[in-house]
N, C-alpha and C. Protein backbone atom coordinates (compact mmCIF):
# COMPACT_ATOMS: atom_id res chain seq x y z
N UNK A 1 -11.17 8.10 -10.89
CA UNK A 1 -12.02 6.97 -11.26
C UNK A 1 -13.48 7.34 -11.06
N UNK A 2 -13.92 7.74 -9.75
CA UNK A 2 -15.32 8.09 -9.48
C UNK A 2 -15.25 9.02 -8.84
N UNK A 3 -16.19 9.84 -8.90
CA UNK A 3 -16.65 11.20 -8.02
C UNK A 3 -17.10 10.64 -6.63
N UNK A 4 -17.08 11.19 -5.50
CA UNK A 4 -17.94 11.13 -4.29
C UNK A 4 -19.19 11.62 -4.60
N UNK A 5 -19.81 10.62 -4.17
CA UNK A 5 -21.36 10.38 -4.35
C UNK A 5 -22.70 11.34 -3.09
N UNK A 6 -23.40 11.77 -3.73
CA UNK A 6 -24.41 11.90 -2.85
C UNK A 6 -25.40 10.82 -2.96
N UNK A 7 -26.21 10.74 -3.37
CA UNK A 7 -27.13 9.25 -3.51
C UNK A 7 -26.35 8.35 -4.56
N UNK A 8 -26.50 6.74 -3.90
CA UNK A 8 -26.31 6.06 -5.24
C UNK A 8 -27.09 6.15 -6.57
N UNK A 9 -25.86 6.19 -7.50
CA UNK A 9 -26.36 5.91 -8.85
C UNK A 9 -26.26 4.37 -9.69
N UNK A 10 -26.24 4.42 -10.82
CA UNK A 10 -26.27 2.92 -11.42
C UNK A 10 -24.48 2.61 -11.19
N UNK A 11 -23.69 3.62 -11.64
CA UNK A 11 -22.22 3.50 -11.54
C UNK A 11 -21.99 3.20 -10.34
N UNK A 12 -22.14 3.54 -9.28
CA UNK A 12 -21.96 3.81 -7.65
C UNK A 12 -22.21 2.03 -7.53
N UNK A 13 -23.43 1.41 -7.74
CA UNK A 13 -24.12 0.36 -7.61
C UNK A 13 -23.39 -0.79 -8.46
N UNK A 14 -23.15 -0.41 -9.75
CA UNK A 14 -22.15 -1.71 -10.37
C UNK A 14 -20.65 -1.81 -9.64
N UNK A 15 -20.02 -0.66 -9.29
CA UNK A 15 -18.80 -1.01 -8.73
C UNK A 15 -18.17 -1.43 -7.59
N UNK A 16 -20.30 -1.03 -6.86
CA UNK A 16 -20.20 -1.62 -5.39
C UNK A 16 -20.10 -3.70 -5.59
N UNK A 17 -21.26 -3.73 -6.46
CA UNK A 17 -21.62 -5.32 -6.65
C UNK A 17 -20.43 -6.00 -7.08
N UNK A 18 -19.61 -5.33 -7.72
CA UNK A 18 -18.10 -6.22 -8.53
C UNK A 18 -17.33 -6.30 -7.39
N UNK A 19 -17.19 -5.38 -6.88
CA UNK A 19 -16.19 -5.15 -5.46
C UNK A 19 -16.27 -6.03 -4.50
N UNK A 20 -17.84 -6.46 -4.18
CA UNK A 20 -18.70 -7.33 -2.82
C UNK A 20 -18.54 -9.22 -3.43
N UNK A 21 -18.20 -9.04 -4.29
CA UNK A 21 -18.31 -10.40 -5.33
C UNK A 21 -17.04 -10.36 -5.52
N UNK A 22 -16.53 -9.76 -5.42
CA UNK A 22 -14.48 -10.21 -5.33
C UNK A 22 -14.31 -10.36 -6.83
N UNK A 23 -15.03 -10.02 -8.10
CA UNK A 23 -14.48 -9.86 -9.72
C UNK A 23 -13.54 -8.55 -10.22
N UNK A 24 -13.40 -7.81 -9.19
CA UNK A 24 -12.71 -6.65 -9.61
C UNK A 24 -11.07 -6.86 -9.99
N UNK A 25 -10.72 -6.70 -10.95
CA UNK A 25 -8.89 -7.02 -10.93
C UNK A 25 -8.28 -6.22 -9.81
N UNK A 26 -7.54 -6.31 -9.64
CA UNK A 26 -6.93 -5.85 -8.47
C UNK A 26 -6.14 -4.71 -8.46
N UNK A 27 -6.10 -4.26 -9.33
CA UNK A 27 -5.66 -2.51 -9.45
C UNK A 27 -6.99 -2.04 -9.05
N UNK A 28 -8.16 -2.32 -9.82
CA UNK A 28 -9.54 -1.94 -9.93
C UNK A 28 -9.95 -2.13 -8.44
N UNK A 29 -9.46 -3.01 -7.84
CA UNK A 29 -10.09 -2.91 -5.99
C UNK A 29 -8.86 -1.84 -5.29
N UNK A 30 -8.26 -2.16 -5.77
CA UNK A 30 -7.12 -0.90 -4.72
C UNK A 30 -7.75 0.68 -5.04
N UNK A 31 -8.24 0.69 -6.63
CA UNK A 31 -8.44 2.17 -6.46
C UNK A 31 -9.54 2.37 -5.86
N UNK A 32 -10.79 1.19 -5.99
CA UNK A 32 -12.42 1.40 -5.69
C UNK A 32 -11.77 1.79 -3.89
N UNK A 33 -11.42 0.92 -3.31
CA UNK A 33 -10.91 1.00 -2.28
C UNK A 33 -10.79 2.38 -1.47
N UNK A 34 -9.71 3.04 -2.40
CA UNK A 34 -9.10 4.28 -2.24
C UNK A 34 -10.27 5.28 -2.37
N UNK A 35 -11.38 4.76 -3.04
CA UNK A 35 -12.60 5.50 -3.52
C UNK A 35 -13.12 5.63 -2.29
N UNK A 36 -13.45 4.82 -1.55
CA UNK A 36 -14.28 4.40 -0.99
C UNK A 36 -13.70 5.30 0.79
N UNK A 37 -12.99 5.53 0.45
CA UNK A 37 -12.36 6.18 1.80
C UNK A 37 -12.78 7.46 2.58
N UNK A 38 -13.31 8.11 0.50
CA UNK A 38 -13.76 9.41 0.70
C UNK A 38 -15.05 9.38 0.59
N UNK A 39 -15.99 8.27 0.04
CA UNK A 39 -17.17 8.40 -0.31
C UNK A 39 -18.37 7.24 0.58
N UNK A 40 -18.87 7.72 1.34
CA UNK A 40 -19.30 7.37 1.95
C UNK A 40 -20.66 6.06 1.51
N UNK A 41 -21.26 6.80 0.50
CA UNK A 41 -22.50 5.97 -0.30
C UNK A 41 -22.03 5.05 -0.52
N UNK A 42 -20.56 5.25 -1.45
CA UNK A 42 -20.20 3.37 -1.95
C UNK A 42 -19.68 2.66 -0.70
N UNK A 43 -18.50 3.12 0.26
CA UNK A 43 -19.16 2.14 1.30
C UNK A 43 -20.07 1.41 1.79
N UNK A 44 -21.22 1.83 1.64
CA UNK A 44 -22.53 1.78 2.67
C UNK A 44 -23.48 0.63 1.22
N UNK A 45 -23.00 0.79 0.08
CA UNK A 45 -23.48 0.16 -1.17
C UNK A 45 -22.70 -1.16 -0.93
N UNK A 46 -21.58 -1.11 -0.80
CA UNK A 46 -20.61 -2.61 -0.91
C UNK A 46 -21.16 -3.00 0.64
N UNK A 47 -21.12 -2.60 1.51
CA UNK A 47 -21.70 -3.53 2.91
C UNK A 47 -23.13 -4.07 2.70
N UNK A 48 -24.09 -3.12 2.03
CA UNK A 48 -25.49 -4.03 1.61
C UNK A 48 -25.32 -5.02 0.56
N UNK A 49 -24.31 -5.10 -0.50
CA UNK A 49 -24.49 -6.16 -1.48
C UNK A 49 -23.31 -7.30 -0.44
N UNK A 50 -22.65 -7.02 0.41
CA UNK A 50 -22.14 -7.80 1.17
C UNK A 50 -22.91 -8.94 1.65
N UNK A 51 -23.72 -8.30 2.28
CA UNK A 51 -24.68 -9.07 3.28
C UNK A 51 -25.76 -9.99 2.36
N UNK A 52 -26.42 -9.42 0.64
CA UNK A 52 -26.79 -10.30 0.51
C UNK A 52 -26.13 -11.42 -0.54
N UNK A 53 -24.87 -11.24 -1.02
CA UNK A 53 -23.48 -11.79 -1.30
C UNK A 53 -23.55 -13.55 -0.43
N UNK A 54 -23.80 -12.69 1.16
CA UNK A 54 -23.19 -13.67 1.55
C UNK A 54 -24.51 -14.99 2.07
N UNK A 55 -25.63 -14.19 1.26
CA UNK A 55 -26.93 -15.21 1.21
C UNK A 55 -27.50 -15.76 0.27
N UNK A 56 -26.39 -16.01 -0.63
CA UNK A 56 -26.49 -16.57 -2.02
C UNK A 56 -26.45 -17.41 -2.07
N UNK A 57 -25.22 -18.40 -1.19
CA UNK A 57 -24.87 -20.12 -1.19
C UNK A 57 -25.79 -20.45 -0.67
N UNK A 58 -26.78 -19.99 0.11
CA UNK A 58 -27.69 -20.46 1.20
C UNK A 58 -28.98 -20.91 0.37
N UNK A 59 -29.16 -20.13 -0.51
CA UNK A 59 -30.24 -20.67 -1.77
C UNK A 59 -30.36 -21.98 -2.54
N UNK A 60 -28.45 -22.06 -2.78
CA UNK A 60 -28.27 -22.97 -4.04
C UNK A 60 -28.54 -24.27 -2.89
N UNK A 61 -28.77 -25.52 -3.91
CA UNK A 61 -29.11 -26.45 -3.09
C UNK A 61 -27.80 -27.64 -3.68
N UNK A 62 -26.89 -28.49 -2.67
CA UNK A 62 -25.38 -28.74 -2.67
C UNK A 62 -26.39 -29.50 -3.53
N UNK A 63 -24.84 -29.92 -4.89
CA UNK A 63 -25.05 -31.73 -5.72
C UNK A 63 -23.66 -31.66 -6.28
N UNK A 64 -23.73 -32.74 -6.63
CA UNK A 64 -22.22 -33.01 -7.38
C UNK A 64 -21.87 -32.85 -8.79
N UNK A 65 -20.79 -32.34 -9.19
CA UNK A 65 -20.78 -32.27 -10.32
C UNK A 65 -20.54 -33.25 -10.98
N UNK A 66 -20.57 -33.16 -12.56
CA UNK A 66 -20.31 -34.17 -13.42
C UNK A 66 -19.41 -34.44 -13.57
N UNK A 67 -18.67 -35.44 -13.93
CA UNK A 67 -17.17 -35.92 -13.87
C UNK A 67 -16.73 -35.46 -15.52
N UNK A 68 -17.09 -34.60 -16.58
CA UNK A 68 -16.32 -33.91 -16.52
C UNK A 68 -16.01 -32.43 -16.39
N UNK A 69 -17.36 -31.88 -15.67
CA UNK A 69 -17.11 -30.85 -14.88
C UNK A 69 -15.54 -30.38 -14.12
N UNK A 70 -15.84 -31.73 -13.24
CA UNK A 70 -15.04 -32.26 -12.40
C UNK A 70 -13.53 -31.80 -12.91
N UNK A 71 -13.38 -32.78 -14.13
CA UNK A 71 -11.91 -33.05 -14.52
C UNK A 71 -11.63 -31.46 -15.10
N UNK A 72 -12.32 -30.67 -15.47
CA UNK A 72 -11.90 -29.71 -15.65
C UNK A 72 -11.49 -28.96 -15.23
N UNK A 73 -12.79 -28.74 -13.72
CA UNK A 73 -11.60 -28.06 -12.56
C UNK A 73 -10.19 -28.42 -12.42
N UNK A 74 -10.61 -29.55 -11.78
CA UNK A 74 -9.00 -30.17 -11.58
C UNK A 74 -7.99 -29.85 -12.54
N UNK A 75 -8.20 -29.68 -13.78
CA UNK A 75 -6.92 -29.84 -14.69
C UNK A 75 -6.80 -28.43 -14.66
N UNK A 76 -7.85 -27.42 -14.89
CA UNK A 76 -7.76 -26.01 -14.48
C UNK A 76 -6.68 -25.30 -13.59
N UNK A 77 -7.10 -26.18 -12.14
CA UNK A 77 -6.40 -25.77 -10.71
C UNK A 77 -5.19 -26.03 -10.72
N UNK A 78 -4.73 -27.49 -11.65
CA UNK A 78 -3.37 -28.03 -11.68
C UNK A 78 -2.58 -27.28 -12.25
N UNK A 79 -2.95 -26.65 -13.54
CA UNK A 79 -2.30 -25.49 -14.43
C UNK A 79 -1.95 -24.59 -14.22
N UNK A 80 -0.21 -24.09 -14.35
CA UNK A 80 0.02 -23.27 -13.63
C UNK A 80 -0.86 -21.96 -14.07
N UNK A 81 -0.70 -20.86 -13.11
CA UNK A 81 -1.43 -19.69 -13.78
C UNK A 81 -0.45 -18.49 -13.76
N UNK A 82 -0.93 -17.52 -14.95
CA UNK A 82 0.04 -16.46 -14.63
C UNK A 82 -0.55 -15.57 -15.06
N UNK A 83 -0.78 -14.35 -14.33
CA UNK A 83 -1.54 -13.47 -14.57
C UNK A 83 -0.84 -12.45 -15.29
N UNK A 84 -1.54 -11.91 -16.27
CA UNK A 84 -0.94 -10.70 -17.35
C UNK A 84 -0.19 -9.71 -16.96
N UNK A 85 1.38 -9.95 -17.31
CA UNK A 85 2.69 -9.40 -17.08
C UNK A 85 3.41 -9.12 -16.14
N UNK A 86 3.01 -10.60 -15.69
CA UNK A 86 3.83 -11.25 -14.69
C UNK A 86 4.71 -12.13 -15.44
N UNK A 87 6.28 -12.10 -15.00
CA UNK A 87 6.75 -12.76 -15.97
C UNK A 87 7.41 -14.06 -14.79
N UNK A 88 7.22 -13.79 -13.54
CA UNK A 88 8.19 -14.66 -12.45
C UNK A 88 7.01 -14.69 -11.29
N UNK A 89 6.90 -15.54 -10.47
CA UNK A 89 6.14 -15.45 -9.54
C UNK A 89 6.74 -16.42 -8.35
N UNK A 90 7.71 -16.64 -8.00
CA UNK A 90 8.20 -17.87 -7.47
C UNK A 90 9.42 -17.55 -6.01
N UNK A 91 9.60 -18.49 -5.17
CA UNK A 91 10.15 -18.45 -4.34
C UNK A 91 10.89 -17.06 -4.26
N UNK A 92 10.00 -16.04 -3.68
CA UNK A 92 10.27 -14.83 -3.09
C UNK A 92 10.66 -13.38 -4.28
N UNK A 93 10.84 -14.60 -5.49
CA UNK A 93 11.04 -13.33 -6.79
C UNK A 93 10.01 -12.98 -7.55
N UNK A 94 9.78 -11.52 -7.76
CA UNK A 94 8.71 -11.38 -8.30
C UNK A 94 9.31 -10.56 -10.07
N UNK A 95 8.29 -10.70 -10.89
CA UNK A 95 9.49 -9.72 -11.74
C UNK A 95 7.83 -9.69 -12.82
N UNK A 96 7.90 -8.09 -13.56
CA UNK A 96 6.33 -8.03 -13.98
C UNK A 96 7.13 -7.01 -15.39
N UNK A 97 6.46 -7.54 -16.50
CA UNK A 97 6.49 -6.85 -17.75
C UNK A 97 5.51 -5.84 -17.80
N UNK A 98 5.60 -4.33 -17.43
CA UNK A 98 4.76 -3.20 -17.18
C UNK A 98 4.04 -2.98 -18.71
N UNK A 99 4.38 -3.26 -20.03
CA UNK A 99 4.02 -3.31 -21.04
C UNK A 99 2.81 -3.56 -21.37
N UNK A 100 2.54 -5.09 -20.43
CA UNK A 100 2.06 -5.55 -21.02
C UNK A 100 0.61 -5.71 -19.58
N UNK A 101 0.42 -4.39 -18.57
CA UNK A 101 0.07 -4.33 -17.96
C UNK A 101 -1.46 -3.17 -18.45
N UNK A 102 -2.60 -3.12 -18.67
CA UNK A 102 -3.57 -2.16 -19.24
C UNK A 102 -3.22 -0.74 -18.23
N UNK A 103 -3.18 0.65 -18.70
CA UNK A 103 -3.48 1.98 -17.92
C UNK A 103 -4.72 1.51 -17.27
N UNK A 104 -4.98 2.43 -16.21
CA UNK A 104 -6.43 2.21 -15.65
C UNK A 104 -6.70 3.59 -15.12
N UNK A 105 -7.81 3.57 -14.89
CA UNK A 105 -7.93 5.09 -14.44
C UNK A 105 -7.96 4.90 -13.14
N UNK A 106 -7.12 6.39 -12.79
CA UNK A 106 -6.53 6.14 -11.30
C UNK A 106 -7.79 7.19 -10.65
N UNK A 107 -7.26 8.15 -9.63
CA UNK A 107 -7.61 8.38 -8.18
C UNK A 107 -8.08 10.17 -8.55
N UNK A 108 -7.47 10.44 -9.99
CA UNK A 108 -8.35 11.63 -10.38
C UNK A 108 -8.21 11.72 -11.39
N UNK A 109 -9.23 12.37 -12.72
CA UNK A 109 -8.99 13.16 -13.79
C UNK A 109 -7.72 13.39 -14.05
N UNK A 110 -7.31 12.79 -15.47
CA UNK A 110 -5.85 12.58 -16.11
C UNK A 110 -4.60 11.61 -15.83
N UNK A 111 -5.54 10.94 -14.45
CA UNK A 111 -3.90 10.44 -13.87
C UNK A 111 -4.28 8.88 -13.83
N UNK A 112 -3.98 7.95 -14.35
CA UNK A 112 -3.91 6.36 -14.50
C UNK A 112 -2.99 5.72 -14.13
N UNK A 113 -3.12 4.68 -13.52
CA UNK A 113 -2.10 3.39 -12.96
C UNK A 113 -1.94 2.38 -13.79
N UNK A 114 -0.83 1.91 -13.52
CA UNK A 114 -0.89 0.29 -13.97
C UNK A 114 -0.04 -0.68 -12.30
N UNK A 115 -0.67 -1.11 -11.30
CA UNK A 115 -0.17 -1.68 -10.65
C UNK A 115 0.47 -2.88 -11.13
N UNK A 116 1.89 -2.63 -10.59
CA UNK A 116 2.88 -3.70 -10.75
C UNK A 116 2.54 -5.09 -9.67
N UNK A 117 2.81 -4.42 -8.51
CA UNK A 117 2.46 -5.51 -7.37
C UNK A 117 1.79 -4.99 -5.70
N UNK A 118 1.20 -5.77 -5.44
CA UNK A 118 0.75 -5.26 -4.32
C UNK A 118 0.72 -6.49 -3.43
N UNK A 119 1.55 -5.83 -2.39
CA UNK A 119 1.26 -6.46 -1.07
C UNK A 119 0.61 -6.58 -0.28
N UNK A 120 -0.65 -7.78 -0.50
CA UNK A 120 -1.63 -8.05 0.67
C UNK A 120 -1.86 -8.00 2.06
N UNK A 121 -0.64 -7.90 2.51
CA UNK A 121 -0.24 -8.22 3.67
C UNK A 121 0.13 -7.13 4.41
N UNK A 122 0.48 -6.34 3.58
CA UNK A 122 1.54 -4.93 4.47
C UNK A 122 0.59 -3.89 3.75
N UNK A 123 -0.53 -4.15 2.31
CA UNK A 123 -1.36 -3.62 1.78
C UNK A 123 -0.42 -2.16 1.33
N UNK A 124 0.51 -2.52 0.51
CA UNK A 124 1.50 -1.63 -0.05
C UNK A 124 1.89 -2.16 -1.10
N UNK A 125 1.64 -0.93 -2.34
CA UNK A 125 1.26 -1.36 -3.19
C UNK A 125 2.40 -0.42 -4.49
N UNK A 126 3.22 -1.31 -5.30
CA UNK A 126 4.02 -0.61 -6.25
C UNK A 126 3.78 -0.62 -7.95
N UNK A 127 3.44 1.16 -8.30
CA UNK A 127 3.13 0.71 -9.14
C UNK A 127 3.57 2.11 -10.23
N UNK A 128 3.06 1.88 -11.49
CA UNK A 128 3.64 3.21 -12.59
C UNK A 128 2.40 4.10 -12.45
N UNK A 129 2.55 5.63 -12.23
CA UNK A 129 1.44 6.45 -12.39
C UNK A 129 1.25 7.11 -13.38
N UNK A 130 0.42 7.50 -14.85
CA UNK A 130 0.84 8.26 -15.67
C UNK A 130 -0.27 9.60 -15.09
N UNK A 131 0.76 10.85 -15.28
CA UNK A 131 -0.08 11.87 -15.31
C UNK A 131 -0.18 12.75 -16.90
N UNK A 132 -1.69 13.05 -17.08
CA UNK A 132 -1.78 13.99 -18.48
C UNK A 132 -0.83 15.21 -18.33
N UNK A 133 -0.85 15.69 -19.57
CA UNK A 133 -0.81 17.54 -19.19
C UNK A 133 -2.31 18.25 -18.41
N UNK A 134 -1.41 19.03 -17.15
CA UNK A 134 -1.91 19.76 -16.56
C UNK A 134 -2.96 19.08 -15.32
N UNK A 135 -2.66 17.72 -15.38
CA UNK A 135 -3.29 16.93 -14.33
C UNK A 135 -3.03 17.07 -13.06
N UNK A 136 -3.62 16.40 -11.92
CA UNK A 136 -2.97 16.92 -10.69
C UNK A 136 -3.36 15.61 -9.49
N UNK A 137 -2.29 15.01 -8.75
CA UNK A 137 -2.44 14.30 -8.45
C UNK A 137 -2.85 14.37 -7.00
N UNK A 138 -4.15 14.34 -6.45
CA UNK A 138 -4.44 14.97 -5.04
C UNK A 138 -3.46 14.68 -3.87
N UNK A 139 -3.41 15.64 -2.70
CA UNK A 139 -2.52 15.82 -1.91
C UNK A 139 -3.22 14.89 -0.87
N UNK A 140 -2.24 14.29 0.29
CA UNK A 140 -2.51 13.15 0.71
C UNK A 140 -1.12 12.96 2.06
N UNK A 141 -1.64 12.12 2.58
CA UNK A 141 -0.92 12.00 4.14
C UNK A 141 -0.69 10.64 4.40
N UNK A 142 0.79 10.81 4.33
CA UNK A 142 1.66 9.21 4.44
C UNK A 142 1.07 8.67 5.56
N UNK A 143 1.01 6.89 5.31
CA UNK A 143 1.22 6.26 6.40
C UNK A 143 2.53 5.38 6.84
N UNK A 144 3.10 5.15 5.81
CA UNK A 144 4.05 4.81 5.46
C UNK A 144 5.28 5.62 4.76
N UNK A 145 6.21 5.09 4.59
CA UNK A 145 7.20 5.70 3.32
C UNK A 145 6.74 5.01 2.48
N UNK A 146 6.49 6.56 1.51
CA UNK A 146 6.32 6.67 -0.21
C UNK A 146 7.42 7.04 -0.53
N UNK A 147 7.87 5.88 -1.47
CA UNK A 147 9.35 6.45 -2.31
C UNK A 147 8.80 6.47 -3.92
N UNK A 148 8.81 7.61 -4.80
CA UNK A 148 8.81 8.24 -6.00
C UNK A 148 10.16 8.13 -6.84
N UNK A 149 10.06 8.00 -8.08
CA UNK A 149 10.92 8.28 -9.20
C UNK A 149 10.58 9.00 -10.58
N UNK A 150 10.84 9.93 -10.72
CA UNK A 150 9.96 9.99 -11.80
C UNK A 150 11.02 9.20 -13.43
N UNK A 151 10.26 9.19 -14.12
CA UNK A 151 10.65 8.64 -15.36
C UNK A 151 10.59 9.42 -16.72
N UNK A 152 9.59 10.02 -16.76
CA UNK A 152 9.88 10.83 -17.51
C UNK A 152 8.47 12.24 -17.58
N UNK A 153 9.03 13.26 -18.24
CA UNK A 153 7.78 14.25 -18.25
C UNK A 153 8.29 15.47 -16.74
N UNK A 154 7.40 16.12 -16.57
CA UNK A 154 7.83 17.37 -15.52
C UNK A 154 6.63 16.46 -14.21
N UNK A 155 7.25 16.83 -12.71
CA UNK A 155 6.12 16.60 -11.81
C UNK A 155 6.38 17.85 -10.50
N UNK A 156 5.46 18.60 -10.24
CA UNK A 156 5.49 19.75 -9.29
C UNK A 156 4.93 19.24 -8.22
N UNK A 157 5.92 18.76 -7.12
CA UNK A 157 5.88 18.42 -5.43
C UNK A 157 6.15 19.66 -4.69
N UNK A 158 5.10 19.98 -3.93
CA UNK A 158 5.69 20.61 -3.12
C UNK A 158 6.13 21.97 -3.25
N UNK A 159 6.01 22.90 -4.63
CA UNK A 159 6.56 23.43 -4.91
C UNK A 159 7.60 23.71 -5.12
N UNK A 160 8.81 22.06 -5.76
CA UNK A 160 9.61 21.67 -6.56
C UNK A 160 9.59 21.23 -7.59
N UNK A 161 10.06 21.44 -9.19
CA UNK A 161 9.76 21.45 -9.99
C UNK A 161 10.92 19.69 -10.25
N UNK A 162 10.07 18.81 -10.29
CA UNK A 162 10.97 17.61 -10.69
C UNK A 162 11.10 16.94 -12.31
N UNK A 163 12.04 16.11 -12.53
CA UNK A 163 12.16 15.88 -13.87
C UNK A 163 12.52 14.62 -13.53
N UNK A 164 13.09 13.83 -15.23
CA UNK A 164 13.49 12.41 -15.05
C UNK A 164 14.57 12.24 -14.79
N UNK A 165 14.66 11.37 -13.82
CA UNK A 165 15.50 10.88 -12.77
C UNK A 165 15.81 11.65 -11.28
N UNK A 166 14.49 11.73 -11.03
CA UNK A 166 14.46 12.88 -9.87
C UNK A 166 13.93 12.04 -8.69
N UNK A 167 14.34 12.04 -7.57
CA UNK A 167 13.22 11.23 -6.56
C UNK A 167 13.09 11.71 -5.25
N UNK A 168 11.80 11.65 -4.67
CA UNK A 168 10.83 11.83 -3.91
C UNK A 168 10.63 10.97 -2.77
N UNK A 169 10.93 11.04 -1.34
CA UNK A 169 10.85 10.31 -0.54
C UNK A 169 9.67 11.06 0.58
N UNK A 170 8.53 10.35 1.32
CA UNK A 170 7.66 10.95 2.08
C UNK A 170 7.70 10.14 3.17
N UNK A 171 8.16 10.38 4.54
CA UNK A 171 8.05 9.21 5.35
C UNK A 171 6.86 9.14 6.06
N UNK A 172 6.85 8.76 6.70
CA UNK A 172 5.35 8.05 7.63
C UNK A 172 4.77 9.59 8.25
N UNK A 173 3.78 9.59 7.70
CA UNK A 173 2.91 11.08 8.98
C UNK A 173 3.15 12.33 8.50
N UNK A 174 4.17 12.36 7.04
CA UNK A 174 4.06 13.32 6.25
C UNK A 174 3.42 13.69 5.29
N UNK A 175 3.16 14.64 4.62
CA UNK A 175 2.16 15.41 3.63
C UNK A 175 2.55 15.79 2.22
N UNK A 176 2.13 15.13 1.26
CA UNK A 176 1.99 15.76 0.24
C UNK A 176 0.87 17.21 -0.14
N UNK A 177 1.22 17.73 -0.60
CA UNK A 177 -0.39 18.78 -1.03
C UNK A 177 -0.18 18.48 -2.52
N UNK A 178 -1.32 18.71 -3.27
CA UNK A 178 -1.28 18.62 -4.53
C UNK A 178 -0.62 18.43 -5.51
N UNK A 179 -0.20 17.45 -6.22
CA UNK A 179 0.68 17.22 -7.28
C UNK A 179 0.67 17.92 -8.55
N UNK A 180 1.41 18.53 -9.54
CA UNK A 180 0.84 18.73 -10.21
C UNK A 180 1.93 18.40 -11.98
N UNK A 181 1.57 18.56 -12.91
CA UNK A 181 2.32 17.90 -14.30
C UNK A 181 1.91 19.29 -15.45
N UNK A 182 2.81 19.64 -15.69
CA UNK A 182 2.49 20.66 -17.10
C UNK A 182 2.58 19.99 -17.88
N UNK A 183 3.36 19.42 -18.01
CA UNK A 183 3.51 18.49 -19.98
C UNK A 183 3.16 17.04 -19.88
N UNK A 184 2.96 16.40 -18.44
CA UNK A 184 2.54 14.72 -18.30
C UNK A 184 3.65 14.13 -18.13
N UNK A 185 3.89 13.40 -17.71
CA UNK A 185 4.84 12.72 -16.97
C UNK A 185 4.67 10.77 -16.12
N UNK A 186 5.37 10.18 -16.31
CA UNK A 186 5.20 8.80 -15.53
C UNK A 186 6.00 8.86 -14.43
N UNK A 187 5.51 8.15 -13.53
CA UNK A 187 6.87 7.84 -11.97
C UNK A 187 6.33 6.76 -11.76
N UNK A 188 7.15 5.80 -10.51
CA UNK A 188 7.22 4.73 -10.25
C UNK A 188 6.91 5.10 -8.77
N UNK A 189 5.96 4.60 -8.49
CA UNK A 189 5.96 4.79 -6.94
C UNK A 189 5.44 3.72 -5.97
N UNK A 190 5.86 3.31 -4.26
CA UNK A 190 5.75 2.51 -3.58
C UNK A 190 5.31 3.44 -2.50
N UNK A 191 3.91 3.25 -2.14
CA UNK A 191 2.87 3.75 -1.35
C UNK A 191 2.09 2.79 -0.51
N UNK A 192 1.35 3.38 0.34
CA UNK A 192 0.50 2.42 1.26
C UNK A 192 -0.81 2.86 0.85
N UNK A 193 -1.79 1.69 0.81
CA UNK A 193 -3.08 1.53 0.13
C UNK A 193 -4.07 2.53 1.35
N UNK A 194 -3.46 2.79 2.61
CA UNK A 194 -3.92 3.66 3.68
C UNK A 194 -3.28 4.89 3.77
N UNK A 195 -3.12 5.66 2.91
CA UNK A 195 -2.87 6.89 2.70
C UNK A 195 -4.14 7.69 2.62
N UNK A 196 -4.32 8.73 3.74
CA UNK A 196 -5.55 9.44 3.67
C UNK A 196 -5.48 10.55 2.66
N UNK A 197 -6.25 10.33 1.51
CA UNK A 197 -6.72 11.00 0.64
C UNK A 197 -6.87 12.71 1.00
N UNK A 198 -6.90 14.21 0.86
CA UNK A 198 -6.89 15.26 1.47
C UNK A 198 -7.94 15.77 0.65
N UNK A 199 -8.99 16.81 1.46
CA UNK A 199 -9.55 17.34 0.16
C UNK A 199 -9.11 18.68 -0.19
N UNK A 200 -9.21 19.16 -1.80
CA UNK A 200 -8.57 19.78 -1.90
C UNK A 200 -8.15 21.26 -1.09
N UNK A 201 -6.91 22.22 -1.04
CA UNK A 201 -6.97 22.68 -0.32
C UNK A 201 -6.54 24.23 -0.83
C-alpha cells in the first residue's frame, strides 16, 4: 500500500487525516494500521491530526437542527444497514458475498485483500489475499494462529511449494519468512492484525 516514509509527504498526510477522522473503510484502516507499525512518520502524522481532530467540536457552536434534518437522521438510523457483501449480520451469524467485496491494495507490491471480517475485539481479522505473478508476501511473526488455504494458483512457504487445496497453519510466536507466488495465486487466511511485520531478510 505505502512505502515507509522518511519525511511526510502529501500521500503520508492524506492517509494520516482519513485514518484520525475514522473515514477509512475498514480493510483500508487494518492495512494503514499494519502500515503504520513499520513507519514511523505516519504514526507521528495520525497522532498530530489526532489532537487537532479532537479540537474541532470545540469550535462549532451547539444549535438544533431542523426538524427535517432531524427526521432524516432518525429514519436514516432506523434503517437497517448493510454494508457491501455482507449478506447476514445477525445473532452471532455472519455470512459475506466475497464477490462483491472491492481488491484493495494490500501490505506489498502485487498482493491485495479483500477483508471478509474482522474482529474488533480479538483484532483478528479473515480475509482473501490475491497474490500477482512473482509477488511476495513479506515474512512476519505470529501472534496468534494463522490458519491459510490456498485456493488457487502456486504459493512458496517456507520453502514448500503449495497449491490448491493446500493448508498452512502458524501458531503463536512462529515465523513466516517471505512468501512467495510464480504464477499468482488467492488463499483465505485468519491472522492477527498484531503480527510483526519482518524486514526483509
Amino acid at each position: 500500500m505505502l512505502d515507509r516514509h522518511v519525511d511526510p509527504d502529501e500521500e503520508a498526510r492524506e492517509w494520516a487525516s482519513l485514518y484520525a477522522l475514522g473515514v477509512l473503510a475498514s480493510d483500508e484502516r487494518v492495512q494503514f494500521e499494519a502500515h503504520m507499525r513499520g513507519c514511523a512518520v505516519c504514526a507521528a502524522e495520525v497522532e498530530s491530526f489526532d489532537r487537532v481532530a479532537g479540537r474541532i467540536g470545540l469550535a462549532v457552536r451547539p444549535g438544533a437542527p431542523t426538524a427535517s434534518l432531524r427526521e432524516r437522521v432518525l429514519a436514516r438510523a432506523a434503517a437497517p444497514s448493510r454494508k457491501p457483501g455482507v449478506l447476514l449480520d445477525r445473532g452471532g451469524l455472519f455470512m459475506a458475498r466475497s464477490g462483491d467485496l472491492q481488491w484493495r491494495p494490500g501490505i506489498s507490491p502485487g498482493v491485495d485483500a479483500r477483508i471478509l471480517f474482522r474482529d474488533a475485539a480479538r483484532r483478528y481479522i479473515t480475509a482473501l489475499v490475491r497474490l500477482a505473478p512473482a509477488a511476495v508476501y513479506p515474512g512476519h511473526r505470529h501472534t496468534e494462529v494463522e490458519a491459510l488455504y490456498v485456493l488457487e494458483g502456486d504459493l512458496e512457504v517456507e520453502g514448500v511449494s503449495m497449491r490448491a487445496g493446500d493448508y498452512c497453519r502458524g501458531d503463536d510466536g512462529s515465523i513466516h519468512g517471505d512468501s512467495h507466488s510464480q504464477n499468482g495465486c488467492v488463499f483465505l487466511v485468519t491472522f492477527s492484525e498484531q503480527d510483526e511485520i519482518l524486514a526483509p531478510g
